[in-house]
Protein backbone atom coordinates (compact mmCIF):
# COMPACT_ATOMS: atom_id res chain seq x y z
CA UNK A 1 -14.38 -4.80 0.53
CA UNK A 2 -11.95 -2.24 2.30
CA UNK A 3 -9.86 -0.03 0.45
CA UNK A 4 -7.23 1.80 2.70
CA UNK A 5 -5.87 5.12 1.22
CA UNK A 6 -3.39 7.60 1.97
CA UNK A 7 0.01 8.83 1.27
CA UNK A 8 3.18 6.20 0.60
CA UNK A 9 4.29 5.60 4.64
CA UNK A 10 1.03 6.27 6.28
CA UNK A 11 1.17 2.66 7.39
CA UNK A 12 -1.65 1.29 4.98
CA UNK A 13 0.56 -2.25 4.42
CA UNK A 14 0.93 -2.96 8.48
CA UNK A 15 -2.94 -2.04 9.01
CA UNK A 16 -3.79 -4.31 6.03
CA UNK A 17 -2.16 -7.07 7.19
CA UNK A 18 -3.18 -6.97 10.65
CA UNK A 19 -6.91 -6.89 8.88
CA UNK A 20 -6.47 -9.76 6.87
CA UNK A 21 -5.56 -11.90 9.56
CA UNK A 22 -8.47 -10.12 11.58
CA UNK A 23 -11.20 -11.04 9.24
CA UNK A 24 -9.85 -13.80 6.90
CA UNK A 25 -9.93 -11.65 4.05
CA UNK A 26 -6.93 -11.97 1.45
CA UNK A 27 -4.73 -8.51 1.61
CA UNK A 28 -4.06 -7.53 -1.93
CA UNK A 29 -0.99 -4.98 -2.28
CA UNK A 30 -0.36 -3.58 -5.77
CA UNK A 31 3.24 -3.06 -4.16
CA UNK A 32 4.07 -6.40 -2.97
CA UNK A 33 2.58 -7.57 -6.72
CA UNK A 34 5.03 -5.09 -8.58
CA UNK A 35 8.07 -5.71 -6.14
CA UNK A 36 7.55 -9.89 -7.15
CA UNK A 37 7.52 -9.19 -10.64
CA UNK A 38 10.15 -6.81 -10.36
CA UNK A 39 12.19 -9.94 -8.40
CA UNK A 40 11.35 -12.33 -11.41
CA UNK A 41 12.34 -9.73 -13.80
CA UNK A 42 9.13 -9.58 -16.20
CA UNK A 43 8.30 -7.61 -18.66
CA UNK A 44 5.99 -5.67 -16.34
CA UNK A 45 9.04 -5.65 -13.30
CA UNK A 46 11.49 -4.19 -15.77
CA UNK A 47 8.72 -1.58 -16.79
CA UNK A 48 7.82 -1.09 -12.89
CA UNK A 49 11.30 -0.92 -11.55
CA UNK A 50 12.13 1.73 -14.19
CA UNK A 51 8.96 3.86 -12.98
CA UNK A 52 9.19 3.14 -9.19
CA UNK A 53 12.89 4.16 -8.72
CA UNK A 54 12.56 7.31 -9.70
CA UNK A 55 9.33 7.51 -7.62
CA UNK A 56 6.26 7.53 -10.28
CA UNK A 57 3.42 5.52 -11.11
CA UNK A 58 2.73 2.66 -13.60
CA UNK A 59 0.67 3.44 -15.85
CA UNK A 60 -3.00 3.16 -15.23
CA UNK A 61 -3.48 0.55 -18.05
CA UNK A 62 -1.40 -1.92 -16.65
CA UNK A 63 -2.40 -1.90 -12.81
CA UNK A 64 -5.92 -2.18 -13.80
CA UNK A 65 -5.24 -4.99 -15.89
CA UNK A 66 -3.17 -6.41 -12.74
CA UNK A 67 -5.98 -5.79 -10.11
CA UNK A 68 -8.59 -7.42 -12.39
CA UNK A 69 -6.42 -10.53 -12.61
CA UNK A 70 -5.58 -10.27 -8.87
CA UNK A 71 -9.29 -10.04 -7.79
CA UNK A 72 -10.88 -12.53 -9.73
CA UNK A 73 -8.76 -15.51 -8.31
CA UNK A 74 -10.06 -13.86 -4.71
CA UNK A 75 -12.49 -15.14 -2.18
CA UNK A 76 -15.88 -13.36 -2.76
CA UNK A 77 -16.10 -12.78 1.06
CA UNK A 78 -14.31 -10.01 0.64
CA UNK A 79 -10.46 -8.49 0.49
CA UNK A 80 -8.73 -5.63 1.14
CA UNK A 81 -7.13 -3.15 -1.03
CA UNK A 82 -3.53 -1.77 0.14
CA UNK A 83 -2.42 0.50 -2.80
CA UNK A 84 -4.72 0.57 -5.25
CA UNK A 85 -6.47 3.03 -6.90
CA UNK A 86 -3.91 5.77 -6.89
CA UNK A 87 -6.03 8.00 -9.40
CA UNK A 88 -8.80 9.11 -10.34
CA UNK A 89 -9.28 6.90 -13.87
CA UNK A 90 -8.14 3.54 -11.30
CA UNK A 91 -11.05 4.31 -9.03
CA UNK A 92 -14.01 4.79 -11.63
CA UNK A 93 -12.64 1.75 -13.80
CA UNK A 94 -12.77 -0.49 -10.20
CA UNK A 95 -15.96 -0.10 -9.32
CA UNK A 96 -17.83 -2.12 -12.21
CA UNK A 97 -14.86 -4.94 -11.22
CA UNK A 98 -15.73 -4.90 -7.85
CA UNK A 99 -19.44 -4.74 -8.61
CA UNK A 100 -18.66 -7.97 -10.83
CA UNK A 101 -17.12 -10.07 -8.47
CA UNK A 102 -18.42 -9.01 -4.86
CA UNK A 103 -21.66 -8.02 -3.22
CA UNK A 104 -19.67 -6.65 -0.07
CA UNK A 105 -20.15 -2.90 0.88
CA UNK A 106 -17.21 -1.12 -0.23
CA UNK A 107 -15.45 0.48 2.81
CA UNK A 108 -12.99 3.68 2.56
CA UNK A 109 -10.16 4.41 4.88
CA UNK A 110 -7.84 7.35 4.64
CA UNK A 111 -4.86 7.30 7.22
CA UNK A 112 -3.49 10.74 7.40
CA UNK A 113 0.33 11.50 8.55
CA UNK A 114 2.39 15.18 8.08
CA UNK A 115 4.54 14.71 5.44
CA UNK A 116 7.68 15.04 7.49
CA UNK A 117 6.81 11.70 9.22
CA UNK A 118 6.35 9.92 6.45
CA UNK A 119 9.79 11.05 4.93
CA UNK A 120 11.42 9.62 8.35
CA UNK A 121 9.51 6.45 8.17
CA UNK A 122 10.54 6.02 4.66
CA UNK A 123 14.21 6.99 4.32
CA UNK A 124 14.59 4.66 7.52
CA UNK A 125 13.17 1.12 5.39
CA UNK A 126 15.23 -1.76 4.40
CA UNK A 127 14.73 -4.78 2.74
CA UNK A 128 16.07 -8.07 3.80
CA UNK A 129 17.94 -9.48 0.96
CA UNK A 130 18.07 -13.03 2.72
CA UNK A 131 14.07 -12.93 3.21
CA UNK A 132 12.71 -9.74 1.32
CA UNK A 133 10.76 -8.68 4.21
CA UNK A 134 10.55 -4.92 4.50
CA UNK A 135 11.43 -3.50 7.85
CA UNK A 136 12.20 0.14 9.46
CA UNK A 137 15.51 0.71 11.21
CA UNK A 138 13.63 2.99 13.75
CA UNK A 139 11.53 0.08 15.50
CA UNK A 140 14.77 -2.73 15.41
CA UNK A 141 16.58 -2.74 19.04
CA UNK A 142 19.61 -4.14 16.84
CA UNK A 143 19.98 -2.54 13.51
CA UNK A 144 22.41 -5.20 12.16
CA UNK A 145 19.34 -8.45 12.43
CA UNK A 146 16.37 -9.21 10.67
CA UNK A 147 13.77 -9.77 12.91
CA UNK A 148 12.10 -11.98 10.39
CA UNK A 149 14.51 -14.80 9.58
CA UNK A 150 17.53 -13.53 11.86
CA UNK A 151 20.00 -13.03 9.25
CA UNK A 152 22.81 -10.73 10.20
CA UNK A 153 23.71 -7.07 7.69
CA UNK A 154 21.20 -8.50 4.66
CA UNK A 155 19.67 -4.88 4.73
CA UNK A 156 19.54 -3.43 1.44
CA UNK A 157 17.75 0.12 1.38
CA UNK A 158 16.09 0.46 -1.67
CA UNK A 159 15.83 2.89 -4.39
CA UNK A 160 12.02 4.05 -3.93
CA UNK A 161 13.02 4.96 0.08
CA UNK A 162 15.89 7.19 -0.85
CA UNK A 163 14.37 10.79 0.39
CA UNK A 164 14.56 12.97 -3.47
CA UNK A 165 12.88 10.02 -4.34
CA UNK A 166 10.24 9.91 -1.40
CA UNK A 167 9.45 13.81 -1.99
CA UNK A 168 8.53 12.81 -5.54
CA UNK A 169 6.48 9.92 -4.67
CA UNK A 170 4.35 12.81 -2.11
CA UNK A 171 4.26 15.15 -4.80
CA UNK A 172 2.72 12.72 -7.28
CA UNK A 173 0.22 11.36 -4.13
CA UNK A 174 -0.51 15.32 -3.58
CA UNK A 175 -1.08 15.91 -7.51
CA UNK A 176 -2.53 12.63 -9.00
CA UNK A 177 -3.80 10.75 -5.70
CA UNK A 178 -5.58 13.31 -3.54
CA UNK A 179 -8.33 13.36 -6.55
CA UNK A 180 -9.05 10.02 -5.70
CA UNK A 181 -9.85 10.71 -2.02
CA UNK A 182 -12.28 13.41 -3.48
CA UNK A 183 -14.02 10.88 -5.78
CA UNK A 184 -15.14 8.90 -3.17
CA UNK A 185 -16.14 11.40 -0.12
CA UNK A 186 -18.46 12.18 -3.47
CA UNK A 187 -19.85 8.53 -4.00
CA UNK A 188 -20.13 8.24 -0.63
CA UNK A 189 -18.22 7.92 2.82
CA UNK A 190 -14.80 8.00 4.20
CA UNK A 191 -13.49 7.15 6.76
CA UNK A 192 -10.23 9.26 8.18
CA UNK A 193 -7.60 8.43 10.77
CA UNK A 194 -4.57 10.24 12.13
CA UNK A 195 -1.74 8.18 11.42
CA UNK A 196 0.08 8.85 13.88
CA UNK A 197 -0.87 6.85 16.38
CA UNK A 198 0.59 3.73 18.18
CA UNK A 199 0.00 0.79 15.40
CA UNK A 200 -2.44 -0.97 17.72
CA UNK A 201 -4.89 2.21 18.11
CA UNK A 202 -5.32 2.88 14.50
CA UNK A 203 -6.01 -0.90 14.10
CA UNK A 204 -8.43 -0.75 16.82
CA UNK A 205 -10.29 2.55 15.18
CA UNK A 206 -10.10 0.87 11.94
CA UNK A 207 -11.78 -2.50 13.35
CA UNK A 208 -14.95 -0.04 14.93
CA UNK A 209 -15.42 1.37 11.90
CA UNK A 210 -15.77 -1.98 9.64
CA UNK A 211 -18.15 -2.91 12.54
């Protein structure tokens, strides 16, 4: 099992993805899971939407409940963990789950980026309304297409990217997060990475490490 940690915009979703495909591991993403049932309007989206605009976390109740769900419908060969835990009470109540359902050594990676970065990458995502792919404007040579389904000004920037909104979301990481980080350098090893390197580097430090 992989967990990958670090700040929001420190590129944990792209490295998780390129994993998954990597391994054949499902990529679980407690933001892709929120942003659905925020899409279907649940009881749990409307909750969630109300929290994430404004930058803060759900409550720790609710995602645990959510990752148990999520991880007992996965393959026991393994999965990775894009998102989740985010503090300290997530990470202690995860380990008897994980214990429960996989025999897999747990692996911890924490991409680092400066903060300033991370504000750029964010405050430059859009969402495809056509598709609901997530893209950044800086790495599009045409501003005005999806590169996922080709649709033509469906960008929609979202309310958790605008940059008051961003700062919050690092202070919370810096506050309620970094704790987490701490827990498991304690329990046992982790693994860090400067961010800020080309996508394909980090994924090929990341790959020598789960080696």
């Amino acid at each position: 099992m992989i967990i990958l940690f670090g700040a929001p915009g420190v590129g944990k979703g792209t490295q998780a993805k390129i994993l998954s495909k990597k391994l054949n591991i499902p990529h679980i993403s407690t933001g892709d899971i929120l942003r659905k049932a925020i899409r279907k309007k649940t009881e749990l989206g409307l909750l969630a939407k109300k929290l994430m605009d404004d930058g803060n976390l759900v409550p720790d109740e609710i995602m645990i409940e959510l990752i148990k769900d999520v991880l007992s419908k996965k393959s026991r060969k393994g999965f990775i963990l894009d998102g989740f835990p985010r503090t300290l009470h997530q990470a202690k109540m995860l380990a008897p789950i994980v214990k429960e359902i996989s025999d897999e050594e747990l692996i911890v990676i924490r991409i680092k980026v400066d903060d300033e970065i991370i504000i750029n990458r964010l405050s430059q995502r859009r969402e495809c309304s056509a598709c609901n792919n997530i893209i950044n404007l800086n790495y599009l040579p045409d501003a005005t297409k999806c590169p996922v389904c080709g649709s033509i000004n469906t960008f929609v920037k979202r309310k958790d990217d605008e940059e008051s909104v961003i700062k919050n979301r690092l202070d919370v990481f810096n506050e309620i997060t970094k704790p987490v980080y701490a827990y498991y350098k304690s329990v046992g090893e982790v693994h860090l990475i400067d961010g800020n390197y080309p996508v394909e580097e980090i994924s090929k430090q990341i790959c020598e490490i789960i080696n």
